[in-house]
N, C-alpha and C. Protein backbone atom coordinates (compact mmCIF):
# COMPACT_ATOMS: atom_id res chain seq x y z
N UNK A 1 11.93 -3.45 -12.47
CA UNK A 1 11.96 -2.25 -13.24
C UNK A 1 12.90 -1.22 -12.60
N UNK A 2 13.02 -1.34 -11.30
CA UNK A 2 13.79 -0.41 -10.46
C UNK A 2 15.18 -0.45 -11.04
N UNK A 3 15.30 -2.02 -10.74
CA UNK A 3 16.64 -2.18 -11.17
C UNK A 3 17.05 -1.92 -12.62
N UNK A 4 16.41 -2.10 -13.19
CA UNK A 4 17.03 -2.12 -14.83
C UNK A 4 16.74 -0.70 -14.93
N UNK A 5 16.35 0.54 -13.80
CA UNK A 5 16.52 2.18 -14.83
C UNK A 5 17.55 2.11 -13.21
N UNK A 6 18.25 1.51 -12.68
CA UNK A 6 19.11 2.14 -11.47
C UNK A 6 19.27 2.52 -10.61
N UNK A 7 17.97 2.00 -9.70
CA UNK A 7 17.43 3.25 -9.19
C UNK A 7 17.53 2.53 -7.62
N UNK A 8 18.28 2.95 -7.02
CA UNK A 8 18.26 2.07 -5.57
C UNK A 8 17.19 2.61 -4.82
N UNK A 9 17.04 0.71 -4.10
CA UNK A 9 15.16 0.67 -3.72
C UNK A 9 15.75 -0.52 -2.56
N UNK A 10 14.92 -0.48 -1.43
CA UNK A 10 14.80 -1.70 -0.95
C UNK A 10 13.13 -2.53 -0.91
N UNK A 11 13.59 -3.49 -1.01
CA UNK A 11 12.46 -4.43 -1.27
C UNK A 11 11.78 -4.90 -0.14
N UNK A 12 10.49 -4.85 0.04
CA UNK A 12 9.89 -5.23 1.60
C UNK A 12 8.84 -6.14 1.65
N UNK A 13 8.95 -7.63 1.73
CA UNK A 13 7.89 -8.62 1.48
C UNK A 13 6.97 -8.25 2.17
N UNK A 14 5.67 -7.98 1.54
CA UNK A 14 4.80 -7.43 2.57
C UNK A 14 4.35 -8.57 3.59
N UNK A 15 4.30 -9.59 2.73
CA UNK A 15 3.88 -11.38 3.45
C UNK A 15 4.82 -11.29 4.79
N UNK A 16 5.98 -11.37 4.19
CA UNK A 16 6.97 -11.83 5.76
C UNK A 16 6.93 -10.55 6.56
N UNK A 17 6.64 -9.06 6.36
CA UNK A 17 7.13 -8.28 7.18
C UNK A 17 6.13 -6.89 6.85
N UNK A 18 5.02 -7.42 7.15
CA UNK A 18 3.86 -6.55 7.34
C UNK A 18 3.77 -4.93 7.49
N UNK A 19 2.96 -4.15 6.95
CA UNK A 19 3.41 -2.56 7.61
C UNK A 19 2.40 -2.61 9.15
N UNK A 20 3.19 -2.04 9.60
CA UNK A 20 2.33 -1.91 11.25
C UNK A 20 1.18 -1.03 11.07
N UNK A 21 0.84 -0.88 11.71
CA UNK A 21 -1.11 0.18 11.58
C UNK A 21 0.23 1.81 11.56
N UNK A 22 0.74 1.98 12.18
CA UNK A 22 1.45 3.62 12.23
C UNK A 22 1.96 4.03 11.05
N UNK A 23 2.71 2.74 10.23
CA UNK A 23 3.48 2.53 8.65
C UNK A 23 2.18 2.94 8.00
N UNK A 24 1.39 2.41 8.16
CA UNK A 24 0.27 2.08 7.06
C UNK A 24 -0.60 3.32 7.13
N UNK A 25 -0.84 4.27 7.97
CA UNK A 25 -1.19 5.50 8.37
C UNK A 25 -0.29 6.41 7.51
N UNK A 26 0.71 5.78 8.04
CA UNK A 26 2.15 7.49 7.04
C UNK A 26 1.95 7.35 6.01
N UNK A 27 1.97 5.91 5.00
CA UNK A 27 2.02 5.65 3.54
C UNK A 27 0.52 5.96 3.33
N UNK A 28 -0.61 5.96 4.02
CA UNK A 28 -1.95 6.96 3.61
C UNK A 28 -1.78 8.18 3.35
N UNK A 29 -1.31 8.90 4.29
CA UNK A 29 -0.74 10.47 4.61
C UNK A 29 -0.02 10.88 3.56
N UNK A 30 0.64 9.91 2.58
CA UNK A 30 1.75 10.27 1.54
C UNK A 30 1.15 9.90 0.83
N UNK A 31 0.01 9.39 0.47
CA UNK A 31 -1.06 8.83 -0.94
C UNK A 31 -1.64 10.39 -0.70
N UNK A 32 -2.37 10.50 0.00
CA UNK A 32 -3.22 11.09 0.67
C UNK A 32 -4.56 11.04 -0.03
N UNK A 33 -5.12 9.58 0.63
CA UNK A 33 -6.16 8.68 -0.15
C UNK A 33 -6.38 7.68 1.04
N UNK A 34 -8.06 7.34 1.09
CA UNK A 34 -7.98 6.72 2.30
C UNK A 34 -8.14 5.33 2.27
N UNK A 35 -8.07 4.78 3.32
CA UNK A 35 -7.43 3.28 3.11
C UNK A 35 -8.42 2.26 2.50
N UNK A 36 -9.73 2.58 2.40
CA UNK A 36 -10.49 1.97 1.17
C UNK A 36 -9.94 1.95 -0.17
N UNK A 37 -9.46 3.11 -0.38
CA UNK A 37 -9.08 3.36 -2.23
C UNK A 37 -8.04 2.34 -2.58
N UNK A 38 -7.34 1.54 -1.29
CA UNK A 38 -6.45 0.97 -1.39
C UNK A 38 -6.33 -0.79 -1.46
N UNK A 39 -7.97 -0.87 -1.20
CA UNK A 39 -8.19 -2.16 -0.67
C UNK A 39 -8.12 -3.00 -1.95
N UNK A 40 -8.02 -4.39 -1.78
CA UNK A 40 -7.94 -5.57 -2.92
C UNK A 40 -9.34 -5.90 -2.89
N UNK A 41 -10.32 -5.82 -3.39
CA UNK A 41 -11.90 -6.34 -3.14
C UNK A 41 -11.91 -7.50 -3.44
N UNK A 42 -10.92 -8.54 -4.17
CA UNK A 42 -11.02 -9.51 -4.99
C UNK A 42 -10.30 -10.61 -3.84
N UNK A 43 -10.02 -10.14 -2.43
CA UNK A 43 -8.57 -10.66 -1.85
C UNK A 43 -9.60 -11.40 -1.19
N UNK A 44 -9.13 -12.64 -0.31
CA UNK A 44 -10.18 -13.47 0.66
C UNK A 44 -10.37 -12.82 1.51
N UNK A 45 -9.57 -12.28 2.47
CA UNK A 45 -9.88 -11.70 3.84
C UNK A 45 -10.98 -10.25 3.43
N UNK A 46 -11.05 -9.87 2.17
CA UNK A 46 -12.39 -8.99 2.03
C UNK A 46 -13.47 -9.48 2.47
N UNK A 47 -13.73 -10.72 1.77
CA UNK A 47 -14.88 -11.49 2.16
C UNK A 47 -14.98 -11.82 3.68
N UNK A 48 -13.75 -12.41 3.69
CA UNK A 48 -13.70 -13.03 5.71
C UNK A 48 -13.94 -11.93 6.50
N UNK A 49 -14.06 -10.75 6.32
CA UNK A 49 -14.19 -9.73 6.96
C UNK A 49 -15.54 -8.77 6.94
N UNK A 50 -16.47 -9.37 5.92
CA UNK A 50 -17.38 -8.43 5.84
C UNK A 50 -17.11 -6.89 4.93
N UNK A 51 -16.11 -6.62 4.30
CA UNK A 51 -15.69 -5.56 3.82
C UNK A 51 -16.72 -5.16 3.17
N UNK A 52 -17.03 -3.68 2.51
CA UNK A 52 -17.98 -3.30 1.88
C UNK A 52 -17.28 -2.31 1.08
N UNK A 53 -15.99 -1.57 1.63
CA UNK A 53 -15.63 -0.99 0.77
C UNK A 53 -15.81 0.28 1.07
N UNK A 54 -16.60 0.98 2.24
CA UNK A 54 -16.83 2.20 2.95
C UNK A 54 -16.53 2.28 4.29
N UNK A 55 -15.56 1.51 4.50
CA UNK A 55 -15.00 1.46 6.18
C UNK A 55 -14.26 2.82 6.16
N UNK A 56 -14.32 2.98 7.54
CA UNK A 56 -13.44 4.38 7.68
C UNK A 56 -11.68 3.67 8.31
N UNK A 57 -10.79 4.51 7.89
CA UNK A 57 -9.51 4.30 8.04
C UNK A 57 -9.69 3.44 9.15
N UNK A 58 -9.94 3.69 10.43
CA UNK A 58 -9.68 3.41 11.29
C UNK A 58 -10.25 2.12 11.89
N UNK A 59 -11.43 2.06 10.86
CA UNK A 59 -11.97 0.30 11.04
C UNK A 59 -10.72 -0.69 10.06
N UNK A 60 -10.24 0.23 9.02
CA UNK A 60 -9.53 -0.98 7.77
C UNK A 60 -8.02 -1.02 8.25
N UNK A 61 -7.27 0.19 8.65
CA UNK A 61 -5.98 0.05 9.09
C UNK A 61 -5.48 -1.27 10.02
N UNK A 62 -6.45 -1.49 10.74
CA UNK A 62 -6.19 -2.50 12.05
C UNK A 62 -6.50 -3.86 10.82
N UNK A 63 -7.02 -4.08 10.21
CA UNK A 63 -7.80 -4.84 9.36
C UNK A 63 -6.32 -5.16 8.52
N UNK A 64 -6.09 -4.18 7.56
CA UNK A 64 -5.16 -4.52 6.49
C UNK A 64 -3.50 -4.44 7.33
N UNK A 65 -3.37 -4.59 8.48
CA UNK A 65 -2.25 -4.67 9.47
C UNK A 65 -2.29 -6.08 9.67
N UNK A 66 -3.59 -6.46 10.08
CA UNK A 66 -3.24 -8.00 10.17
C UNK A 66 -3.48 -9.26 9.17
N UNK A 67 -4.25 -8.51 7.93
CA UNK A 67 -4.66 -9.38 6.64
C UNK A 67 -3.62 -8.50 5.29
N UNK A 68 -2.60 -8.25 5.09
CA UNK A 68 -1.32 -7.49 3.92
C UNK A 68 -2.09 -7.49 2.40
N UNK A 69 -2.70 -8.53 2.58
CA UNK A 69 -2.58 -9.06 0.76
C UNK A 69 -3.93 -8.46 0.88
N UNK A 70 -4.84 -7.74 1.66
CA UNK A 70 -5.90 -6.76 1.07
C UNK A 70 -5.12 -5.26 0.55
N UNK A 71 -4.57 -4.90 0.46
CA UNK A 71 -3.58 -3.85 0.08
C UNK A 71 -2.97 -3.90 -0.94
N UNK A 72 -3.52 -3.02 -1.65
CA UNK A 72 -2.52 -2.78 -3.40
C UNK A 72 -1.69 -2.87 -3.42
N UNK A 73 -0.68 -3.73 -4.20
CA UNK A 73 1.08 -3.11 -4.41
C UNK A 73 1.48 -3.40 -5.35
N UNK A 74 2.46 -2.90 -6.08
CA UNK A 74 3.48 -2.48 -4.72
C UNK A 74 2.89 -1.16 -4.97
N UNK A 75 3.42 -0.26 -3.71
CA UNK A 75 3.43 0.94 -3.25
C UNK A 75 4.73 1.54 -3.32
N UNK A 76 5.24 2.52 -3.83
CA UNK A 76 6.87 2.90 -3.50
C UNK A 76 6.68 4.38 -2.32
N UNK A 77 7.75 3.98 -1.67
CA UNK A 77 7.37 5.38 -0.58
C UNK A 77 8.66 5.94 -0.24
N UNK A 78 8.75 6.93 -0.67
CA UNK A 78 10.01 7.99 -0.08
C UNK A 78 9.88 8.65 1.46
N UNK A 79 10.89 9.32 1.52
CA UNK A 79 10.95 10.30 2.97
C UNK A 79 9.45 10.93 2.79
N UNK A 80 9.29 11.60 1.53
CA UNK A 80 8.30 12.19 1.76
C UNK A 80 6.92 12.32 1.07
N UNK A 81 6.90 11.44 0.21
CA UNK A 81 5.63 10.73 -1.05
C UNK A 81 5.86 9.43 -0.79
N UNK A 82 4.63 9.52 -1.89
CA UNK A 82 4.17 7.28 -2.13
C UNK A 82 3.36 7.74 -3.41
N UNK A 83 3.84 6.56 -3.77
CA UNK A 83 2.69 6.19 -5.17
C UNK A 83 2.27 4.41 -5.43
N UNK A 84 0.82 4.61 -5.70
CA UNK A 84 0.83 2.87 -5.89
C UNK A 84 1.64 2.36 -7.18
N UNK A 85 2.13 1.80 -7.53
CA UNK A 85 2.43 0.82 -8.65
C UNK A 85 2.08 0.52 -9.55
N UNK A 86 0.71 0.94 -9.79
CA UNK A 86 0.13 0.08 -11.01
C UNK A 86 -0.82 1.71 -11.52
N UNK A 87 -0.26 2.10 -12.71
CA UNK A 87 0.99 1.32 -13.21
C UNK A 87 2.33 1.35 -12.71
N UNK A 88 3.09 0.79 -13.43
CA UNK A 88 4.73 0.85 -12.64
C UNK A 88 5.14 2.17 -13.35
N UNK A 89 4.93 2.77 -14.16
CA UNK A 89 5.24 4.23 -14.36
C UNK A 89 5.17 5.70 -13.51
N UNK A 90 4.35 5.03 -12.56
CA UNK A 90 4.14 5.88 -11.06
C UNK A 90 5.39 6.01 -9.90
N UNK A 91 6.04 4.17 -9.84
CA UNK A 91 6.66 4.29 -9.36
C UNK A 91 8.10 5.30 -9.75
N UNK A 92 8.48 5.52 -11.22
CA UNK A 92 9.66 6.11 -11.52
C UNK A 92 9.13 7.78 -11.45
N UNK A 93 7.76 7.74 -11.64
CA UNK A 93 7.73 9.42 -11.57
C UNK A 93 7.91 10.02 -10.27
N UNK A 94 7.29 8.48 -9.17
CA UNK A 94 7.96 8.75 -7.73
C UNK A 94 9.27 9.34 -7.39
N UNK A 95 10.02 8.93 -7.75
CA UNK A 95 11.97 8.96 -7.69
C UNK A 95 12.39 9.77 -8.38
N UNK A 96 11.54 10.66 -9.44
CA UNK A 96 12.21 10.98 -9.79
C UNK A 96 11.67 12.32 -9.77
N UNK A 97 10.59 12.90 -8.88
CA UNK A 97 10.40 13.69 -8.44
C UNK A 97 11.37 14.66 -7.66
């Protein structure tokens, strides 16, 4: 969608190239929403983990650093905002803020 309104983006497999716990802190800070609101409940490592869905940042950050695919996306994140993706109409009101 990026591409077809023009909009230069780089693309970041979350699989191959994970956000680190500090990434994943800033892109909270720019939701400004905490890292539950963000979680996949439906993902395996919810289950493998005991998740409940009321962890505090600081139990799930370390958590969704080393398990990606519990984490909504896509996410688009500027210098200085983020918005989740879904819908993808978030992402263009992102950019074009």
């Amino acid at each position: 969608m990026l591409n077809q309104h023009h909009i230069p983006h780089t693309y970041r497999e979350y699989d191959k190239d994970p956000l680190t716990e500090p990434e994943l802190r800033s892109v909270l800070s720019k939701l400004g929403v905490e890292a539950r609101t963000l979680l996949r409940k439906r993902d395996k490592a919810y289950k493998e983990h005991g998740l409940t869905g009321t962890e505090s940042d600081d139990t799930l950050v370390p958590i969704i650093a080393a398990n990606p695919t519990l984490l909504q996306r896509p996410i688009g994140v500027t210098e200085t905002a983020a918005a989740v993706g879904r819908p993808v109409d978030n992402l263009l009101a992102l950019v074009s803020s």
